[in-house]
N, C-alpha and C. Protein backbone atom coordinates (compact mmCIF):
# COMPACT_ATOMS: atom_id res chain seq x y z
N UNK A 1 1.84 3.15 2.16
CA UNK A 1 0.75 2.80 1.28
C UNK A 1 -0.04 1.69 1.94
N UNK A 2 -1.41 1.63 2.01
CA UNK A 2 -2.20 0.84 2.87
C UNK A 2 -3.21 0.03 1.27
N UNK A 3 -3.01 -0.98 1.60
CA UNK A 3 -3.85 -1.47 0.93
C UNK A 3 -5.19 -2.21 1.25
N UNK A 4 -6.34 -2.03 1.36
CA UNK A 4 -7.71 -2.41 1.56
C UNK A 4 -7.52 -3.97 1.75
N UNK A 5 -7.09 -4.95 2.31
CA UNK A 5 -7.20 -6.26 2.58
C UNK A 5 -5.61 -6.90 2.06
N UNK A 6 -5.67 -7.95 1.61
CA UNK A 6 -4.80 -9.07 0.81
C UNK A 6 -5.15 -8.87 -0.43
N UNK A 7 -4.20 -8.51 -1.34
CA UNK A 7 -4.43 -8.97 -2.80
C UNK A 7 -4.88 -10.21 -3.32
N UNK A 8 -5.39 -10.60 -4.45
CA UNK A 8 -5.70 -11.74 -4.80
C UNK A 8 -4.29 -12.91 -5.04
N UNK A 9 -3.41 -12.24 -5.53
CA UNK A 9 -1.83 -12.94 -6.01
C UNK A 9 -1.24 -13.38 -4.62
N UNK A 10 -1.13 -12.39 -3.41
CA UNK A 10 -1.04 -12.90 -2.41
C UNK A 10 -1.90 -14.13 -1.93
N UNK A 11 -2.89 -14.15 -2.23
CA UNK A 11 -3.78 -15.25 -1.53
C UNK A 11 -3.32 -16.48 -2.29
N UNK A 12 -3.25 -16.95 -3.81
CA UNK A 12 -3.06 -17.89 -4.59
C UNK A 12 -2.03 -18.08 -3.98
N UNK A 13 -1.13 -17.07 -4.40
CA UNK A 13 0.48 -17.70 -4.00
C UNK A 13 0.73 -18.24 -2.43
N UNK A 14 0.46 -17.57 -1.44
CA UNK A 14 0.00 -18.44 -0.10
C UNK A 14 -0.47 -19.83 -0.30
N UNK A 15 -1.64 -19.68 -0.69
CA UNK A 15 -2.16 -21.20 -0.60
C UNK A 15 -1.09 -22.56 -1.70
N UNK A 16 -1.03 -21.64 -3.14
CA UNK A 16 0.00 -23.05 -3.19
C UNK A 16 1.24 -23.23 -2.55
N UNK A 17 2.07 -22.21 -1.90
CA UNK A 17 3.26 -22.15 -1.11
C UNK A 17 2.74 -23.31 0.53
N UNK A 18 1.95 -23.17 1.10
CA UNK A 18 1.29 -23.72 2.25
C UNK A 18 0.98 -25.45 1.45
N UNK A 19 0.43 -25.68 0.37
CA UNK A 19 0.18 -26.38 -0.39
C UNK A 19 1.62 -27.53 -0.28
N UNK A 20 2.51 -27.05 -0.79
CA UNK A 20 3.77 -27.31 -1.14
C UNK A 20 4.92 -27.04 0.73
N UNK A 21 4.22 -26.93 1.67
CA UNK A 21 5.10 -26.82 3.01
C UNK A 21 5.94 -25.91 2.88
N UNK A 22 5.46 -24.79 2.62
CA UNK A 22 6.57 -23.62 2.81
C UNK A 22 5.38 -22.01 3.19
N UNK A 23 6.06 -21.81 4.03
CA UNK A 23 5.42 -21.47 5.14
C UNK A 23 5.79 -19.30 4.87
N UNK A 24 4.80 -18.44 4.15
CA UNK A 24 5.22 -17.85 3.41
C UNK A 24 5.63 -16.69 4.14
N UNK A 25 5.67 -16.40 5.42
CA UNK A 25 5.37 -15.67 6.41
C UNK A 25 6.65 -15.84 7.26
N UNK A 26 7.48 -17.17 6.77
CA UNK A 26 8.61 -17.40 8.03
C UNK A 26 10.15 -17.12 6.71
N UNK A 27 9.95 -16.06 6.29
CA UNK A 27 11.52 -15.48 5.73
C UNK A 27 11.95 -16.17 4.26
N UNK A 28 12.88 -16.10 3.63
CA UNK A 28 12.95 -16.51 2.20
C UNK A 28 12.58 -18.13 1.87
N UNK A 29 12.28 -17.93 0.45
CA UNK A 29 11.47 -19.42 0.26
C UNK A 29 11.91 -19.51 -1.57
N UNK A 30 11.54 -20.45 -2.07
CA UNK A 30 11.74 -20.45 -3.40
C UNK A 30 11.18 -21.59 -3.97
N UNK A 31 9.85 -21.73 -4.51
CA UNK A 31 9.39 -22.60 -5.59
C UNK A 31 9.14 -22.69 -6.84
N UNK A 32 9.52 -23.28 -7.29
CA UNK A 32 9.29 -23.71 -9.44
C UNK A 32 8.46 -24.84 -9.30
N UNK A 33 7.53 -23.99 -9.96
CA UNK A 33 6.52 -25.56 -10.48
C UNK A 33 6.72 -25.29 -12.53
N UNK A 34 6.39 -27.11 -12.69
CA UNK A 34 6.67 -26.56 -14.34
C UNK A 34 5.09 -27.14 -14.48
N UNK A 35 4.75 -26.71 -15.78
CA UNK A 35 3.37 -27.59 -16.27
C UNK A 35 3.42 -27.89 -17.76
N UNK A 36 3.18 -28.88 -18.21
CA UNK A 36 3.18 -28.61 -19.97
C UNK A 36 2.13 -27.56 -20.21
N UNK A 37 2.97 -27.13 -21.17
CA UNK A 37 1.88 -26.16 -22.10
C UNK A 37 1.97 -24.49 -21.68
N UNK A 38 2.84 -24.48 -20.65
CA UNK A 38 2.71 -23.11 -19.72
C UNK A 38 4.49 -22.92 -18.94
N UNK A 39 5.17 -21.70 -18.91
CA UNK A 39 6.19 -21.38 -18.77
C UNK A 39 5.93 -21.67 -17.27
N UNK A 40 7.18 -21.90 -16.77
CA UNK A 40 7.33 -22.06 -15.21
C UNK A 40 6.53 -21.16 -14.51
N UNK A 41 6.25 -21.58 -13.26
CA UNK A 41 5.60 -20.46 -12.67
C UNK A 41 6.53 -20.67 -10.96
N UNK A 42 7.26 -19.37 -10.79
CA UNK A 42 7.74 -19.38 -9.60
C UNK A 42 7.01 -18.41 -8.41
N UNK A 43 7.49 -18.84 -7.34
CA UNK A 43 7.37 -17.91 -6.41
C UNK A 43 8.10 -18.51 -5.29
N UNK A 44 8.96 -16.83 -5.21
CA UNK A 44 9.84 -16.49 -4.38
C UNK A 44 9.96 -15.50 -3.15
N UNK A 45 10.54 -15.62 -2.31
CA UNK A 45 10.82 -14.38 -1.69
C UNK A 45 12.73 -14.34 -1.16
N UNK A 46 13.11 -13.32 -1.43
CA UNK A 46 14.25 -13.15 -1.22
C UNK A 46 14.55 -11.57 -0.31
N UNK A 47 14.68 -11.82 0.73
CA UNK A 47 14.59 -10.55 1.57
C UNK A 47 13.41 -10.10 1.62
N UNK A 48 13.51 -8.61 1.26
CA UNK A 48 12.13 -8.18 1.37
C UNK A 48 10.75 -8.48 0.15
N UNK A 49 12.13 -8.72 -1.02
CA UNK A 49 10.56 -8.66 -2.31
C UNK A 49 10.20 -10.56 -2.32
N UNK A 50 9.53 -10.17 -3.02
CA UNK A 50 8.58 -11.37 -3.43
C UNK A 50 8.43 -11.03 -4.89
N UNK A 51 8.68 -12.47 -5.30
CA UNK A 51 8.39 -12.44 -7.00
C UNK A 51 7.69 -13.97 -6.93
N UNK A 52 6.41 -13.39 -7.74
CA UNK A 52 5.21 -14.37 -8.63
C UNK A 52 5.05 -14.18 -10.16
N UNK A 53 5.17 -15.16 -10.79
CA UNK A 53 5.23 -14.84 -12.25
C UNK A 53 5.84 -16.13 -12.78
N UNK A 54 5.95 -16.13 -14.39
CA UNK A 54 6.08 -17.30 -15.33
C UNK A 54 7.65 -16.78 -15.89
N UNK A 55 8.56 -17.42 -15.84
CA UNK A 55 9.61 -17.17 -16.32
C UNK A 55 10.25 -17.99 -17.85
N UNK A 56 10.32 -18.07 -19.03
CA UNK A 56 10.83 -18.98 -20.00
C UNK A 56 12.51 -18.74 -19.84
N UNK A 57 13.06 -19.92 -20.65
CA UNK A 57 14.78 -19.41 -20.78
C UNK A 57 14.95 -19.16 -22.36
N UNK A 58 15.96 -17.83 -22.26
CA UNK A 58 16.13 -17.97 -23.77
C UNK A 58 17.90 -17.13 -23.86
N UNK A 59 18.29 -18.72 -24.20
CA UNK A 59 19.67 -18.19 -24.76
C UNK A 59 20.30 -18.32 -23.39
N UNK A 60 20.17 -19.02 -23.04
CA UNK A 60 20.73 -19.48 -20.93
C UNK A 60 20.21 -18.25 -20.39
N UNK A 61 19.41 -17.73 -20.74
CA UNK A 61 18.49 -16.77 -19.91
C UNK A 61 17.34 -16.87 -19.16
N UNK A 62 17.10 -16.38 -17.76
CA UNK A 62 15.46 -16.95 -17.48
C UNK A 62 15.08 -15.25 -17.76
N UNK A 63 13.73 -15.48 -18.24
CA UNK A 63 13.21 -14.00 -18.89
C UNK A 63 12.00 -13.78 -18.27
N UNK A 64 11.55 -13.00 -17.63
CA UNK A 64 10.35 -12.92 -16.99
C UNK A 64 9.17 -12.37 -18.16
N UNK A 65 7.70 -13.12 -17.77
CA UNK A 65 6.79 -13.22 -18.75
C UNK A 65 5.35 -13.72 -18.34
N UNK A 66 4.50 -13.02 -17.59
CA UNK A 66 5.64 -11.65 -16.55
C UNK A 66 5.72 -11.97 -15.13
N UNK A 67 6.25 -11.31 -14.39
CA UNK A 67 6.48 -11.53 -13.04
C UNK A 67 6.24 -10.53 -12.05
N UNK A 68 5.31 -10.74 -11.49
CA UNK A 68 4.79 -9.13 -10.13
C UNK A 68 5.54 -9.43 -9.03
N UNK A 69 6.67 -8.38 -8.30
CA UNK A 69 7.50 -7.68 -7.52
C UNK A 69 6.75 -7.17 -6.43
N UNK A 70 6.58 -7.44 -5.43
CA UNK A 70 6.01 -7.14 -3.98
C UNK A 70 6.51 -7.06 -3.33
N UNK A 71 7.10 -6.36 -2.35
CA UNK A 71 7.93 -5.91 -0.53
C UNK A 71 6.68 -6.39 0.28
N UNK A 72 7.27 -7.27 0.67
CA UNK A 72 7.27 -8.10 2.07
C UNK A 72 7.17 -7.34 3.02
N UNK A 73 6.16 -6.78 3.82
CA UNK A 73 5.96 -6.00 5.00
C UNK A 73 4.96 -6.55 6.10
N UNK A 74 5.17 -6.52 6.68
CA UNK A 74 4.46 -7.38 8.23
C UNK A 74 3.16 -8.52 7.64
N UNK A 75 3.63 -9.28 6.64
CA UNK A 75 2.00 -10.15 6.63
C UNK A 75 1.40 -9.90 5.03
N UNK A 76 1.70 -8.28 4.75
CA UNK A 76 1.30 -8.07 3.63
C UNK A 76 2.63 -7.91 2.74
N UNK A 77 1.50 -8.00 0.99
CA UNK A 77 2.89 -7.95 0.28
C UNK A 77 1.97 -6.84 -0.90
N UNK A 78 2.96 -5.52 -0.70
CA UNK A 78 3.11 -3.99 -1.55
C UNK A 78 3.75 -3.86 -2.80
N UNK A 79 2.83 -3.98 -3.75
CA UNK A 79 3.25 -3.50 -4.86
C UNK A 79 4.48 -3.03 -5.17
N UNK A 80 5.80 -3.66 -6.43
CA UNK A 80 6.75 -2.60 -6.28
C UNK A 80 6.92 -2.41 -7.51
N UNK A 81 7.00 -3.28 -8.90
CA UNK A 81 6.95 -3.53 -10.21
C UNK A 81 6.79 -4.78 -10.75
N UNK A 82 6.16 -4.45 -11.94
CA UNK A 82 5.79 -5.77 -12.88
C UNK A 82 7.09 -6.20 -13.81
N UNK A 83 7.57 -6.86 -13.99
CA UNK A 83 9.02 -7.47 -14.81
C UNK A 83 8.30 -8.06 -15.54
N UNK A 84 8.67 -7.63 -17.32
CA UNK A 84 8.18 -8.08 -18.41
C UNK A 84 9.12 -8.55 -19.58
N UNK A 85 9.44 -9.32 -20.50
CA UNK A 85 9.87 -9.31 -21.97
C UNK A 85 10.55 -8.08 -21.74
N UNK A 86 10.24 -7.12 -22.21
CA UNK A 86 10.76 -5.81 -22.38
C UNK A 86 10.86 -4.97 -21.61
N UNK A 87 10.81 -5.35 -20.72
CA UNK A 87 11.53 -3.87 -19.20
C UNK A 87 10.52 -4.35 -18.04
N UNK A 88 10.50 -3.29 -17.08
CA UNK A 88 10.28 -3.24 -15.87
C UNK A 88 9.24 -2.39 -15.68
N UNK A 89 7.96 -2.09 -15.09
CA UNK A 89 7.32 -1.22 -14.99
C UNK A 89 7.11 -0.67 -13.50
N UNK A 90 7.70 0.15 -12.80
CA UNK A 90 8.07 0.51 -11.70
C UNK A 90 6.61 1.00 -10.85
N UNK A 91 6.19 0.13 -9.97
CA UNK A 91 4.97 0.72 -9.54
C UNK A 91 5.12 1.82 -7.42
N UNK A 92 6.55 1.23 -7.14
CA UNK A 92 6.54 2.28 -6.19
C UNK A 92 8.14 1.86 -5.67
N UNK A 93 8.25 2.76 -4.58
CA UNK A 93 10.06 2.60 -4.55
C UNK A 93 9.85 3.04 -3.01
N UNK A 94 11.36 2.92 -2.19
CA UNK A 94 11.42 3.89 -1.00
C UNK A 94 12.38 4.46 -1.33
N UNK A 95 12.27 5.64 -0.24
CA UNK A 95 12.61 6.94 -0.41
C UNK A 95 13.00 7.33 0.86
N UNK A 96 14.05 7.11 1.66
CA UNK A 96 14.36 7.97 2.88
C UNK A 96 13.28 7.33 3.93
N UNK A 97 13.21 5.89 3.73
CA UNK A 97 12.74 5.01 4.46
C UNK A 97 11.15 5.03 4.23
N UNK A 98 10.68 6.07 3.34
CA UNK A 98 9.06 6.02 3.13
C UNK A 98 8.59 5.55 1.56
N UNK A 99 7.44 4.82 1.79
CA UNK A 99 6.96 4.17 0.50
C UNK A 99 6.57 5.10 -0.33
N UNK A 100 7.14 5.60 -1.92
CA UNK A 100 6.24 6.59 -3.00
C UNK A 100 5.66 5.69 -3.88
N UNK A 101 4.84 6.12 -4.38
CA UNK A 101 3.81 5.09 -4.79
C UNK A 101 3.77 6.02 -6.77
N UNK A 102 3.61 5.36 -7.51
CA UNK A 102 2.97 6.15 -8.84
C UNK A 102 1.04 5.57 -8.68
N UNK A 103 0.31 6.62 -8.04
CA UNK A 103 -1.13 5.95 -8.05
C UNK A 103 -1.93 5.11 -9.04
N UNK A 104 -1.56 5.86 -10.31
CA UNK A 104 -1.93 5.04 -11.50
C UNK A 104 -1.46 3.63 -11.96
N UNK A 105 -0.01 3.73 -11.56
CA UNK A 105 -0.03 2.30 -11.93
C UNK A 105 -0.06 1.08 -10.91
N UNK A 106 -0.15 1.59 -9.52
CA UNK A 106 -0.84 1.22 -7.95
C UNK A 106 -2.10 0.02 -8.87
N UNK A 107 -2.77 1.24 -9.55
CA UNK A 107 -4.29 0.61 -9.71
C UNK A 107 -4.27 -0.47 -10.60
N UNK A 108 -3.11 -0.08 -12.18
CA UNK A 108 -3.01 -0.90 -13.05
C UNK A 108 -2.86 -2.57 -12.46
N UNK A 109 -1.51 -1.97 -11.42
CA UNK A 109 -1.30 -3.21 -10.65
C UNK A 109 -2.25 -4.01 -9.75
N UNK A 110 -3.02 -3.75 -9.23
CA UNK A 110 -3.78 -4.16 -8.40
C UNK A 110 -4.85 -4.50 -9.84
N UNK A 111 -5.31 -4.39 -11.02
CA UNK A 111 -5.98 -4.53 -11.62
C UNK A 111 -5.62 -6.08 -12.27
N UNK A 112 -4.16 -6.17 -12.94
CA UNK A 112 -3.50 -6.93 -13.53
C UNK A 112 -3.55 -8.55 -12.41
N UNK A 113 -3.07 -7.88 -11.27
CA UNK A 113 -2.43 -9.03 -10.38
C UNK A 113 -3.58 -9.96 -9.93
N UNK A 114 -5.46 -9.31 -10.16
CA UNK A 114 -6.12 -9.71 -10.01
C UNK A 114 -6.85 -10.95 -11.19
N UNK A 115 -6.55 -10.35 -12.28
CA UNK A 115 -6.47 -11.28 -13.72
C UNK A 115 -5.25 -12.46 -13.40
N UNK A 116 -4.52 -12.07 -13.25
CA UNK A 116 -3.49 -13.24 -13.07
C UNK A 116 -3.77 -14.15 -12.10
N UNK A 117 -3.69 -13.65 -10.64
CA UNK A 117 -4.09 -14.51 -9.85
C UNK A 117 -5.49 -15.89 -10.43
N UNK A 118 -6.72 -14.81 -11.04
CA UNK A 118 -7.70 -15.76 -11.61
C UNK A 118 -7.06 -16.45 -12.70
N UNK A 119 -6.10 -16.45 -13.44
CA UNK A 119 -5.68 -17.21 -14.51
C UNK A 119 -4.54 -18.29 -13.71
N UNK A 120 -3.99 -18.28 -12.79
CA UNK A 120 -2.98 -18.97 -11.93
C UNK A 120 -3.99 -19.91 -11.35
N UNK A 121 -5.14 -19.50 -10.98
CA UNK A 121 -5.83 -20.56 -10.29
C UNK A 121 -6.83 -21.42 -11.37
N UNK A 122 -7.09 -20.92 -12.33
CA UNK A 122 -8.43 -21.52 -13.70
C UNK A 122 -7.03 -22.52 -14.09
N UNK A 123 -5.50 -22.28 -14.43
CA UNK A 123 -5.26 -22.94 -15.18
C UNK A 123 -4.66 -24.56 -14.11
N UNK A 124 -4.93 -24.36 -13.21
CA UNK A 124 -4.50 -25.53 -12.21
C UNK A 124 -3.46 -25.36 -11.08
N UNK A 125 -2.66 -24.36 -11.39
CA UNK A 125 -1.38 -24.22 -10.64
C UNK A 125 -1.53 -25.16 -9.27
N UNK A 126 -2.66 -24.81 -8.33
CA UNK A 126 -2.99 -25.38 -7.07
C UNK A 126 -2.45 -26.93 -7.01
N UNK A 127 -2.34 -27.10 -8.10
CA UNK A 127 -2.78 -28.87 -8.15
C UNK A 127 -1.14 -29.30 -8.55
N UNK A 128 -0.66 -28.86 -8.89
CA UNK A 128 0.77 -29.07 -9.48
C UNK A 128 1.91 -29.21 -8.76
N UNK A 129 2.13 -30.61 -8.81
CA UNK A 129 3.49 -30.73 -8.08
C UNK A 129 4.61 -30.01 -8.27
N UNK A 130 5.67 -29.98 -7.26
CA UNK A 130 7.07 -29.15 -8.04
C UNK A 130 7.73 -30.31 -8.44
N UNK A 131 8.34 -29.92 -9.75
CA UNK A 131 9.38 -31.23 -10.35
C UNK A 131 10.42 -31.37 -9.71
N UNK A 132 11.10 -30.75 -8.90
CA UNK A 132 11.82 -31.44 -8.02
C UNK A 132 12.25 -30.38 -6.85
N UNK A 133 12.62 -30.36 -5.84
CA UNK A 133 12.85 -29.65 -4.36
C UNK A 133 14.10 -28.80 -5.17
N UNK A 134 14.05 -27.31 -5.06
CA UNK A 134 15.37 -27.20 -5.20
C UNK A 134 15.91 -25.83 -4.08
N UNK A 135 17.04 -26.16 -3.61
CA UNK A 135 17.65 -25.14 -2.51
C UNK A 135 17.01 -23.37 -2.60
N UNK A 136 17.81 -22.98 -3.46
CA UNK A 136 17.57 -21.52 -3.75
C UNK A 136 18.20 -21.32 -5.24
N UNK A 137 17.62 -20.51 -6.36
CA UNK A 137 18.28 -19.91 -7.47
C UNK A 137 17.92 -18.90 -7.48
N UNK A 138 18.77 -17.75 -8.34
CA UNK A 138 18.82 -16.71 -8.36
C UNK A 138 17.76 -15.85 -9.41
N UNK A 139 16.76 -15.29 -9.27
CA UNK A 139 16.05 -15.05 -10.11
C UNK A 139 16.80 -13.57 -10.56
């Protein structure tokens, strides 16, 4: 699956990751920023995926709300599912080493991740320290 440039979520999340000295391009990484008024907002990469998104806890739970799922491939990062409150919405998988894609929700995704990204950056994220350094957790 080829995607026409960098997504917008990729670009935000780059710049505050670079922002914050972590370098998004050199293998797993893991930041929590908190803000009042707004559920955590992490971004991770763990192997191949990458997760961006707002996580709350409920009940010693972290619950995604929501969180976009990307594979990590040379530079770029490929759509894989959106993690929500209530399930998972699967936007592509491999298959015998090749990417299948569902086209429709390709687009949803690429539609969504573009709203978010503009709402990640209107609401300040850029500017937000992390409350404190932490090793790695398990999302």
């Amino acid at each position: 699956m080829k995607i026409n440039g960098i997504m917008q979520i990729q670009k935000i999340a780059a710049e505050i990751l670079k922002k914050n000295g972590i370098n998004p391009d050199a293998g797993e990484f893991y930041l929590k920023l908190s803000k009042l008024g707004y559920d955590d907002l992490v971004i991770e990469r763990c192997g191949d995926d990458v997760f961006v998104g707002h996580y709350f806890d409920q009940n010693g739970d972290r619950v995604p709300d929501p969180v976009l799922v990307m594979d990590y491939n040379e530079g770029y990062w490929y759509p894989v599912r959106i993690e929500q409150v209530l399930g998972e919405t699967p936007v592509s998988f491999k298959e015998n080493g090749k990417r299948m894609i569902y086209p429709a929700r390709v687009k949803d995704f690429k539609s969504f991740q573009a709203m978010f990204a503009k709402n990640i950056k209107a609401q300040g994220w850029l500017n937000v320290e992390p409350a404190k350094k932490e090793d790695k957790e398990v999302v």
